[in-house]
Protein backbone atom coordinates (compact mmCIF):
# COMPACT_ATOMS: atom_id res chain seq x y z
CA UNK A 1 0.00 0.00 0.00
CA UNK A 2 1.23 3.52 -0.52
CA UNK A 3 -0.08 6.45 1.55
CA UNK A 4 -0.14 9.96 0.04
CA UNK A 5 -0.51 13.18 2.75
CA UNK A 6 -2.48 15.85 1.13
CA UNK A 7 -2.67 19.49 1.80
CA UNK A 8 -4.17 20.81 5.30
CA UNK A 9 -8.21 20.96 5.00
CA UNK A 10 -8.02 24.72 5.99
CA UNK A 11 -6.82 25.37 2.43
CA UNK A 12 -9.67 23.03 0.58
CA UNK A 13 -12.60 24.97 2.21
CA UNK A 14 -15.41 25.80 -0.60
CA UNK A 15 -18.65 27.02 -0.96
CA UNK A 16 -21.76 25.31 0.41
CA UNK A 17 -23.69 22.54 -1.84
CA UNK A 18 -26.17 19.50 -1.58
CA UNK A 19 -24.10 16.46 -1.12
CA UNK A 20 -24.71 13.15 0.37
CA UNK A 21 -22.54 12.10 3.23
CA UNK A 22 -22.14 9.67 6.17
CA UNK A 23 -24.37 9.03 8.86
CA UNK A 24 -21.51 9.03 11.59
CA UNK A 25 -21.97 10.64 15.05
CA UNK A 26 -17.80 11.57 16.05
CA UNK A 27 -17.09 12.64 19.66
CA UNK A 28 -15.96 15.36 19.97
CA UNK A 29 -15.01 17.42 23.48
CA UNK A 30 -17.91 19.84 23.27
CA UNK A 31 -20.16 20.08 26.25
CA UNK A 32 -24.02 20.56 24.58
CA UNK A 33 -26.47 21.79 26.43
CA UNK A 34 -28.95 20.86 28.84
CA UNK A 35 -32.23 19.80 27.25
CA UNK A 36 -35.40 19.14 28.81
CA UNK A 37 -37.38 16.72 26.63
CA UNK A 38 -37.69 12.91 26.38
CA UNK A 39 -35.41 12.76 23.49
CA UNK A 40 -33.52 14.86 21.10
CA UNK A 41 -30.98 15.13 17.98
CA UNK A 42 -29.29 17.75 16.86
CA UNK A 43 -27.64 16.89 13.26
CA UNK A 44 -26.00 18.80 10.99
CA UNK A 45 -27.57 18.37 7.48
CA UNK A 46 -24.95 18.54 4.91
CA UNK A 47 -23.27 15.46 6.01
CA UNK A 48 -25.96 13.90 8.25
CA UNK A 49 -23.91 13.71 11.16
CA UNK A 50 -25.16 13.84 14.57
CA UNK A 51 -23.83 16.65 16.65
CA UNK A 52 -25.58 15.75 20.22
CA UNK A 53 -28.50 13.31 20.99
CA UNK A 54 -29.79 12.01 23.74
CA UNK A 55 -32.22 8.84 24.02
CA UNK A 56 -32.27 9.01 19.99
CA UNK A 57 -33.52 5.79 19.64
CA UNK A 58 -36.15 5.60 21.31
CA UNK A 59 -39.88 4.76 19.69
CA UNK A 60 -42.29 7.69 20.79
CA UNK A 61 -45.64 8.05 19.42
CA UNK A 62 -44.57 11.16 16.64
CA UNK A 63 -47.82 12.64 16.70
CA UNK A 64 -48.48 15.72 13.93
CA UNK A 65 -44.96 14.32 12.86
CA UNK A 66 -46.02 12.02 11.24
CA UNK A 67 -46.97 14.11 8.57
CA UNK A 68 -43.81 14.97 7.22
CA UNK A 69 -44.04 11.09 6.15
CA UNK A 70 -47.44 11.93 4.70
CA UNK A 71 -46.05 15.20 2.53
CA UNK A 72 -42.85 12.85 1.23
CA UNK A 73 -44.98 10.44 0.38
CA UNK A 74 -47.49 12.79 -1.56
CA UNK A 75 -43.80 14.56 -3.05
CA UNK A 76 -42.94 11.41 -4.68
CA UNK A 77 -45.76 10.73 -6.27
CA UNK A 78 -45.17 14.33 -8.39
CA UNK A 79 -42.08 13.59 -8.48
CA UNK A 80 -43.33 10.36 -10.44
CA UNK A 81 -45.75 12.58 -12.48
CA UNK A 82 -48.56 10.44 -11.02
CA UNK A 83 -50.21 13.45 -10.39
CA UNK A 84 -49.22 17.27 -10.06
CA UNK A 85 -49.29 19.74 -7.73
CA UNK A 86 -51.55 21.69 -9.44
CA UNK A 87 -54.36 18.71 -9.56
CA UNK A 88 -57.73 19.14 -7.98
CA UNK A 89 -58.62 17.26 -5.45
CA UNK A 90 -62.46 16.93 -4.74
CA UNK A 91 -62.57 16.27 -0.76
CA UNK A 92 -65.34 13.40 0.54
CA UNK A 93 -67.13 12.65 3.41
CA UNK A 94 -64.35 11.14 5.12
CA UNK A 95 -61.99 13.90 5.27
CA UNK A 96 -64.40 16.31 6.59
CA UNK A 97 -64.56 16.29 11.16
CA UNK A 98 -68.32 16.99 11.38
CA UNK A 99 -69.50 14.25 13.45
CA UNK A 100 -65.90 12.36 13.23
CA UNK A 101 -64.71 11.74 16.28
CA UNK A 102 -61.34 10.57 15.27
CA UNK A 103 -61.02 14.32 14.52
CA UNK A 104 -62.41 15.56 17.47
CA UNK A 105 -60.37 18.53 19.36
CA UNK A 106 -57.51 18.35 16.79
CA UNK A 107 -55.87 20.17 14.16
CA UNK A 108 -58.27 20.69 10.96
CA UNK A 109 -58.12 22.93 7.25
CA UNK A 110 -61.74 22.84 8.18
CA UNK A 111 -62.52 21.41 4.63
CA UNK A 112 -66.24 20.32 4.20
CA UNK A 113 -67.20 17.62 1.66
CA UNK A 114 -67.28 18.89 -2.00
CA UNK A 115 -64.87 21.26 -1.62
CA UNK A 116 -62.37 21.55 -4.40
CA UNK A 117 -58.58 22.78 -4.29
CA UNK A 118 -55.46 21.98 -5.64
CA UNK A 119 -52.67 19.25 -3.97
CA UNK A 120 -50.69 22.34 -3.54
CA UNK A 121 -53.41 23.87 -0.86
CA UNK A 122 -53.78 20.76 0.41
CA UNK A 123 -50.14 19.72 1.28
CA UNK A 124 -49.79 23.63 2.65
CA UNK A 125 -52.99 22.67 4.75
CA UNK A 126 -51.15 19.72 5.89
CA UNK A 127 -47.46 21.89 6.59
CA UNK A 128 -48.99 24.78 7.83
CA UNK A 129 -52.38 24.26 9.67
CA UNK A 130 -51.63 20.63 10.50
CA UNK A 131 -54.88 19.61 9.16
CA UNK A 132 -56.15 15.99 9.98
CA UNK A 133 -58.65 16.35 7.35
CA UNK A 134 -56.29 17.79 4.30
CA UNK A 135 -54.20 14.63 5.17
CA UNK A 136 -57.34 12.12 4.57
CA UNK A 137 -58.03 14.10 1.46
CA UNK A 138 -54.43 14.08 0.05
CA UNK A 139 -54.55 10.05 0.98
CA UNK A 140 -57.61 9.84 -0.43
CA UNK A 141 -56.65 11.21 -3.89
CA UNK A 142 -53.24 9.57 -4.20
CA UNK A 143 -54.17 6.19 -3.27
CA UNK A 144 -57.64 5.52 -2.88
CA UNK A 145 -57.89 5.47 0.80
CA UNK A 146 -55.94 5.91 4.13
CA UNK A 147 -55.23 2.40 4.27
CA UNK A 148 -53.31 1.94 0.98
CA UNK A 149 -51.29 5.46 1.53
CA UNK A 150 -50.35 4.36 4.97
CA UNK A 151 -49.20 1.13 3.15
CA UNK A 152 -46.90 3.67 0.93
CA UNK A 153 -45.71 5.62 4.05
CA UNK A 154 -44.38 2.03 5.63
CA UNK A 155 -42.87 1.29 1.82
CA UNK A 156 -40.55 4.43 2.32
CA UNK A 157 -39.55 3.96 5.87
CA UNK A 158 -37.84 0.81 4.76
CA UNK A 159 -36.21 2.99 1.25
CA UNK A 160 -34.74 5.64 3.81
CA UNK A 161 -33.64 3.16 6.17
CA UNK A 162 -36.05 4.41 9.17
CA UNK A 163 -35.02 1.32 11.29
CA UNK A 164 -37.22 2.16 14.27
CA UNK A 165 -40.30 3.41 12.41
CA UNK A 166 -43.68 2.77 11.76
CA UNK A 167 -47.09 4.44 10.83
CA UNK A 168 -50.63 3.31 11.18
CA UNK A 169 -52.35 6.80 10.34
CA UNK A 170 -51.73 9.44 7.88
CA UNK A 171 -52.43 12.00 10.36
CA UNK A 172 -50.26 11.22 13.52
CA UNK A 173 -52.99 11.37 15.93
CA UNK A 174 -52.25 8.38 18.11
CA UNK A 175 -53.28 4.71 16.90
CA UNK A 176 -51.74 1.20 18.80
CA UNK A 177 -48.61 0.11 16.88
CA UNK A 178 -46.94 3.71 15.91
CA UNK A 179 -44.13 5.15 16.53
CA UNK A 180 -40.80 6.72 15.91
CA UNK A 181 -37.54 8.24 17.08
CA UNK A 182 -35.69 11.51 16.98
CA UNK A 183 -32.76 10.15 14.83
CA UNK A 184 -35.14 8.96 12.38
CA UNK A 185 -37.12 11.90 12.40
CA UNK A 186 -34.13 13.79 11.62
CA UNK A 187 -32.91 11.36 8.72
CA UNK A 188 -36.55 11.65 6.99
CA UNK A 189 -36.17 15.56 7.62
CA UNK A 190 -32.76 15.86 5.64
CA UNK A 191 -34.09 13.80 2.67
CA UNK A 192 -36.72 16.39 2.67
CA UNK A 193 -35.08 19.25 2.81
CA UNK A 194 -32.42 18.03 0.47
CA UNK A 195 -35.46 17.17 -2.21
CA UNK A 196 -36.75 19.50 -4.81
CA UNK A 197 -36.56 22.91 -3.37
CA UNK A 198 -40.65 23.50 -4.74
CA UNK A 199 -41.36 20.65 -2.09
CA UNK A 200 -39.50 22.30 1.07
CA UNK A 201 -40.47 25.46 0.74
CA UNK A 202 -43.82 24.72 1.68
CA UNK A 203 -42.65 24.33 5.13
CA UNK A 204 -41.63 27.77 5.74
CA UNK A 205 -44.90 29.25 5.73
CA UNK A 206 -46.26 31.39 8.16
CA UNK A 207 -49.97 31.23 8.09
CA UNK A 208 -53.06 29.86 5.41
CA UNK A 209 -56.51 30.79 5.27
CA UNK A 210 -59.29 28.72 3.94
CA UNK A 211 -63.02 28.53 4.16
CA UNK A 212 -62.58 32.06 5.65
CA UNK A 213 -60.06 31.00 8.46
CA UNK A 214 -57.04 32.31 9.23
CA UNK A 215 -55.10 29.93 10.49
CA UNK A 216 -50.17 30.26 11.65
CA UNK A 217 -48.26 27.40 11.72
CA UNK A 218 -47.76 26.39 15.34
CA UNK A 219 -43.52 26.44 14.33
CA UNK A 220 -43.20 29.83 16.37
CA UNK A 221 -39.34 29.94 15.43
CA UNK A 222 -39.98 30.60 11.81
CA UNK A 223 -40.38 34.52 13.08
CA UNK A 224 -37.05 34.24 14.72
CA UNK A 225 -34.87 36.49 13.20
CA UNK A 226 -31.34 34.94 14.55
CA UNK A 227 -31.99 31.78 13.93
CA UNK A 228 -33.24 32.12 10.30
CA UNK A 229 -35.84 28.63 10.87
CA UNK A 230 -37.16 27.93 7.28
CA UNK A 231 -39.26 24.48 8.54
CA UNK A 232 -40.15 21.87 9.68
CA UNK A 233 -43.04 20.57 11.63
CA UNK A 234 -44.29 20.66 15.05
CA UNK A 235 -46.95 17.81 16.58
CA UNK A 236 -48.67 17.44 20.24
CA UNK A 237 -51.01 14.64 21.79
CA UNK A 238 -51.50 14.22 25.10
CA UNK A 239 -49.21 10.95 24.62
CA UNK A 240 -46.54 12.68 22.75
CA UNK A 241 -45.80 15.40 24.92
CA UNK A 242 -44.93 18.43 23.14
CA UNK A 243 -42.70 18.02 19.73
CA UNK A 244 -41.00 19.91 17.35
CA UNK A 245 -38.63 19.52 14.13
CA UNK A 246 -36.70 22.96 12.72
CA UNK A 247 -34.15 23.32 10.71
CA UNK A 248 -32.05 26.50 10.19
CA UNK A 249 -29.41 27.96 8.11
CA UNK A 250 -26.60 29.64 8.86
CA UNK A 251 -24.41 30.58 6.01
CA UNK A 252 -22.81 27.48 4.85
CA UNK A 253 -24.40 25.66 7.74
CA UNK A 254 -27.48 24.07 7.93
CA UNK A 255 -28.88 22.41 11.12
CA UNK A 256 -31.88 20.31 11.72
CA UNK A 257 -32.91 20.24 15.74
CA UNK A 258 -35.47 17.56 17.21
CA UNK A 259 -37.05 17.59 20.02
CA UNK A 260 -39.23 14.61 21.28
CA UNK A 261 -41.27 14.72 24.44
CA UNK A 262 -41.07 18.07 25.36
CA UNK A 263 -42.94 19.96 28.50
CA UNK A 264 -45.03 22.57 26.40
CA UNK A 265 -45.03 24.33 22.83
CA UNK A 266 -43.27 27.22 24.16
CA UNK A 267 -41.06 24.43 25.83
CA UNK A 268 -39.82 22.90 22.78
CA UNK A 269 -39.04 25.96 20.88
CA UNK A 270 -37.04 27.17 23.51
CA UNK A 271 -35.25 23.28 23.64
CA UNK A 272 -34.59 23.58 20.13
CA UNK A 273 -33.24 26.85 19.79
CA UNK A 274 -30.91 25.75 22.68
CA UNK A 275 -29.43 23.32 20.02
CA UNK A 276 -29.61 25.60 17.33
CA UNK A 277 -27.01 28.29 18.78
CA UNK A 278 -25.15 25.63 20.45
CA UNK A 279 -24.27 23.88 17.17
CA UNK A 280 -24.06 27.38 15.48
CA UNK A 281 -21.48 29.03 17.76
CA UNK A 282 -19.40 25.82 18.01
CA UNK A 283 -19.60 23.81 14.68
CA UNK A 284 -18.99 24.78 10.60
CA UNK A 285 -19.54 22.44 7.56
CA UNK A 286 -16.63 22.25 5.58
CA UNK A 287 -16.15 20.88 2.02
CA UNK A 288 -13.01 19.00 2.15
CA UNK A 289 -12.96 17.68 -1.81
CA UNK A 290 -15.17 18.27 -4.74
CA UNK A 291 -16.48 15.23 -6.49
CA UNK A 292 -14.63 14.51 -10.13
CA UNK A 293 -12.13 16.89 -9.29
CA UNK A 294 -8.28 15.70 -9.57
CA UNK A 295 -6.94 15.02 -5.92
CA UNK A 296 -2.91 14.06 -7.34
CA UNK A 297 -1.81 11.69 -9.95
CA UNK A 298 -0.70 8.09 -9.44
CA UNK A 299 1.77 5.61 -11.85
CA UNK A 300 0.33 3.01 -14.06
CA UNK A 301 1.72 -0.02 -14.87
CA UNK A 302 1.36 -1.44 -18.06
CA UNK A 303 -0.97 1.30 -19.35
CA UNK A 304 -1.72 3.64 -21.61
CA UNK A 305 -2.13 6.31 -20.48
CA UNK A 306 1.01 6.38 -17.95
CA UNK A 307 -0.61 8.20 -14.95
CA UNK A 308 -4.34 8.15 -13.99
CA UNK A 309 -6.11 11.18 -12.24
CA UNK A 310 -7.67 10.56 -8.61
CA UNK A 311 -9.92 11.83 -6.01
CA UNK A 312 -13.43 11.41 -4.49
CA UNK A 313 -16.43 10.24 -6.75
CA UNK A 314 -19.02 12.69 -4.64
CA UNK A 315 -18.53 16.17 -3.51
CA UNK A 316 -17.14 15.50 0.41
CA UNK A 317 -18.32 17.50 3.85
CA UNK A 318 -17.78 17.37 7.20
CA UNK A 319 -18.77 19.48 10.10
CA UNK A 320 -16.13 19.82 12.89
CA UNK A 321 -15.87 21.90 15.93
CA UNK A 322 -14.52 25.55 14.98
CA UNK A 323 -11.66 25.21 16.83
CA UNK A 324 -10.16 22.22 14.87
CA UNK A 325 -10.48 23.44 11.39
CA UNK A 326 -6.58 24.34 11.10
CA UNK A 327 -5.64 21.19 12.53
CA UNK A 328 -7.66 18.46 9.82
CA UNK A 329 -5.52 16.91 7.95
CA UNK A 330 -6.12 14.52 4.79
CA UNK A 331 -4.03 11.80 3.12
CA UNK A 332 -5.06 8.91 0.72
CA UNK A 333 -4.05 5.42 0.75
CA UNK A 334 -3.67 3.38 -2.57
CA UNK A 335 -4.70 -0.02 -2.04
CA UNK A 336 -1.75 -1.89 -3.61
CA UNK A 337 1.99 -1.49 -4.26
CA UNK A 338 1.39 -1.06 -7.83
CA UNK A 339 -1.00 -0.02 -9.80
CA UNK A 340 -1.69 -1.94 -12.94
CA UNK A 341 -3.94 -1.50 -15.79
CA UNK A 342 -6.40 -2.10 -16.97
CA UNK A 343 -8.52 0.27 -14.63
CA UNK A 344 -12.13 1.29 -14.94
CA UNK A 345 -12.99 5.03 -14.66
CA UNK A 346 -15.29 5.29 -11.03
CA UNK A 347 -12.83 1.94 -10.13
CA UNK A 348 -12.32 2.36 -6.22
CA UNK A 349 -8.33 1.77 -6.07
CA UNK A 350 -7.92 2.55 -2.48
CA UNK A 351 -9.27 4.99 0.26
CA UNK A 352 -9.15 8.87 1.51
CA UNK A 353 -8.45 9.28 5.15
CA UNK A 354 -9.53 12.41 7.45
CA UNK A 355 -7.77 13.13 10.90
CA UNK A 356 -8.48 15.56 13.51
CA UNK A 357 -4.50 15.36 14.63
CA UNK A 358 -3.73 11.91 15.03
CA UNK A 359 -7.76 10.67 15.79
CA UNK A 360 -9.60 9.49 12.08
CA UNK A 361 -12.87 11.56 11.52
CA UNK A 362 -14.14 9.38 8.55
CA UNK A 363 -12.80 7.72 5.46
CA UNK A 364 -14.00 8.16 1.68
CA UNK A 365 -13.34 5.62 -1.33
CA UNK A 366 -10.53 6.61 -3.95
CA UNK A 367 -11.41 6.39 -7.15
CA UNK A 368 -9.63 6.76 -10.71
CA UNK A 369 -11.16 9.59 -12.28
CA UNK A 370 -10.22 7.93 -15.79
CA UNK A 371 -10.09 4.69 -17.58
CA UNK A 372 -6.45 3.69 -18.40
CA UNK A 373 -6.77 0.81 -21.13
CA UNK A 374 -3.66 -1.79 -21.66
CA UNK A 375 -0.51 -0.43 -23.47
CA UNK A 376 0.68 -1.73 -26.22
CA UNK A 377 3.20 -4.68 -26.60
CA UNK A 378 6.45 -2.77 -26.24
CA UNK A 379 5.25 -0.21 -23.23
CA UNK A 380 3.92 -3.41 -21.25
CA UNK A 381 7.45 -5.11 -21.87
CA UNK A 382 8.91 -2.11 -20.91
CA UNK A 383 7.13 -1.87 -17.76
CA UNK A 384 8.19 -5.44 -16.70
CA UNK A 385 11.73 -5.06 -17.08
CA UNK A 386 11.32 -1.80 -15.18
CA UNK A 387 9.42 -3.44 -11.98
CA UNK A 388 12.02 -6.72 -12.34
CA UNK A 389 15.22 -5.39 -12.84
């Protein structure tokens, strides 16, 4: 194996951009702070790792959070061009609360049966009033009934990986059998907010009125002007306690908080923005390589051309504590002594390896960036006598 140092990652810092990146959780000597709430995640959305937590894995019933399940659910199904946002949706008996006591006391569009609007109103309904009802009539429409969207909710929990998930409403409002965590929570939030940017910014609105009522989303730190909160969702049963999911942006940095469990709705916006500034004042996202771009150049053996081009096959992130930026360090390791063509372009030939001083933060594959076909007769006996004599 050979092992290449590369430059400092003080002097690879870039702009900000949508990449995917690990799910690790690294330790780092940061006190966070005191939370009061059942369970919690803070996780830094670029790279998906997890800045604090506490009780992350635990299975709490997710109440109104459910519905950010229900809006990527009806988000795919644009995104499929199985129908379009701008589709109108004829709302039934079953999605209006007039005698339904399933909806009784809870959050409601206040549609009434017959009424017609687009997908659009309805999933801002859903985001921004928290309506029971526009849920049953987005269901409804893009699968027939509750039972077979539900069906489609459970389908993507296992796509995204949601290991300690499940849903038996499309609503949230509590039903034997469902539940969910903060880390999972979190994970469906960053796929959302790293979808199509006409989906997320649905859940940065302030208030919707329909049927003649005026109705602001219950997410009281999107008019916080520090933290610059652009979503997500907040939820409450008696069960649930008091939850909340927000995500906010801060230059290059963008951070989603959970909070599961907490004491009251003022409670859990206060929790959250605890997390917020914490990971604000003492964490940035960094971009350590760009994807396709030429890290060094390595020998080849026996090919043509002589030299192949490497580096990372994605665009690569990591948040670290401000203090540490000057002191991350990068180096690559090829996988053999010798490297020998043919090789592939995308072919992994050996890894990329980030320290924080002497501890390893994460490791990326090494790719040629390049196919380097066989050389010809003469440069492959060339090569031999080279490595033999």
């Amino acid at each position: 194996m050979k092992t290449r140092l590369l430059v400092g990652c003080s002097f690879l810092l870039v702009g900000f951009a949508h990449a995917r990146a690990d799910d690790n959780a690294f330790s780092f000597p940061l006190t966070p702070p005191s939370v009061d709430a059942a369970s919690r995640v803070l996780m830094d959305a670029t790279t998906g790792q997890v800045l604090t937590q506490g009780n992350e894995n635990e299975r709490r019933n997710p109440a109104s959070l459910t519905k950010l399940m229900t809006g990527y659910v009806v988000d795919r199904a644009i995104e499929s061009h199985r129908i379009s946002s701008d589709d109108i949706v004829t709302v039934g008996k079953d999605a209006w609360a007039a005698g339904n006591q399933v909806f009784k006391g809870s959050s409601l569009m206040f549609l009434k049966p017959g009424d017609k609007l687009s997908v659009r109103d309805l999933s801002r309904g859903v985001i921004i009033d928290s309506g029971n009802d526009a849920c049953v009539a987005l269901a409804d429409y893009v699968a027939g009934n509750q039972q077979n969207f539900v069906a489609l909710m459970n389908h993507y929990v296992k796509t995204l990986g949601l290991t300690n998930t499940h849903f038996e409403t499309v609503h949230g409002l509590d039903a034997p059998g469902q539940y969910s965590t903060a880390l999972d929570l979190a994970k469906l939030s960053r796929d959302i907010i790293h979808g199509k940017p006409e989906f997320y910014q649905l859940y940065s609105g302030k208030q919707l009125t329909w049927n003649g009522i005026t109705q602001q989303n219950r997410n009281g730190l999107l008019w916080d002007k520090t933290l610059h909160v652009d979503g997500l969702k907040t939820g409450h049963t008696e069960t649930a306690g008091f939850n909340l999911i927000a995500s906010s942006v801060n230059g290059s940095q963008r951070l989603i908080a959970v909070i599961m469990g907490g004491k009251s709705s003022r409670g859990r916006e206060e929790q959250a923005r605890k997390l917020l500034v914490w990971g604000q004042n003492n964490f940035t996202t960094i971009q350590l390589f760009h994807g396709g771009k030429t890290i060094n150049h390595e020998r080849v053996w026996y090919g043509d051309p002589q030299q192949v081009n490497v580096g990372v096959d994605k665009d690569v992130y990591l948040s670290v504590p401000k203090d540490d930026v000057k002191q991350i360090t990068a180096r690559y390791v090829i996988d053999h002594k010798n490297l020998e063509a043919p090789i592939k372009a995308d072919e992994q030939i050996g890894t990329v390896q980030v320290f924080d001083k002497d501890k390893k933060l994460a490791s990326y594959p090494l790719v040629a960036l390049q196919q380097v076909k066989q050389g010809g007769l003469f440069r492959r006996i060339s090569d031999y006598l080279s490595l033999k004599l």
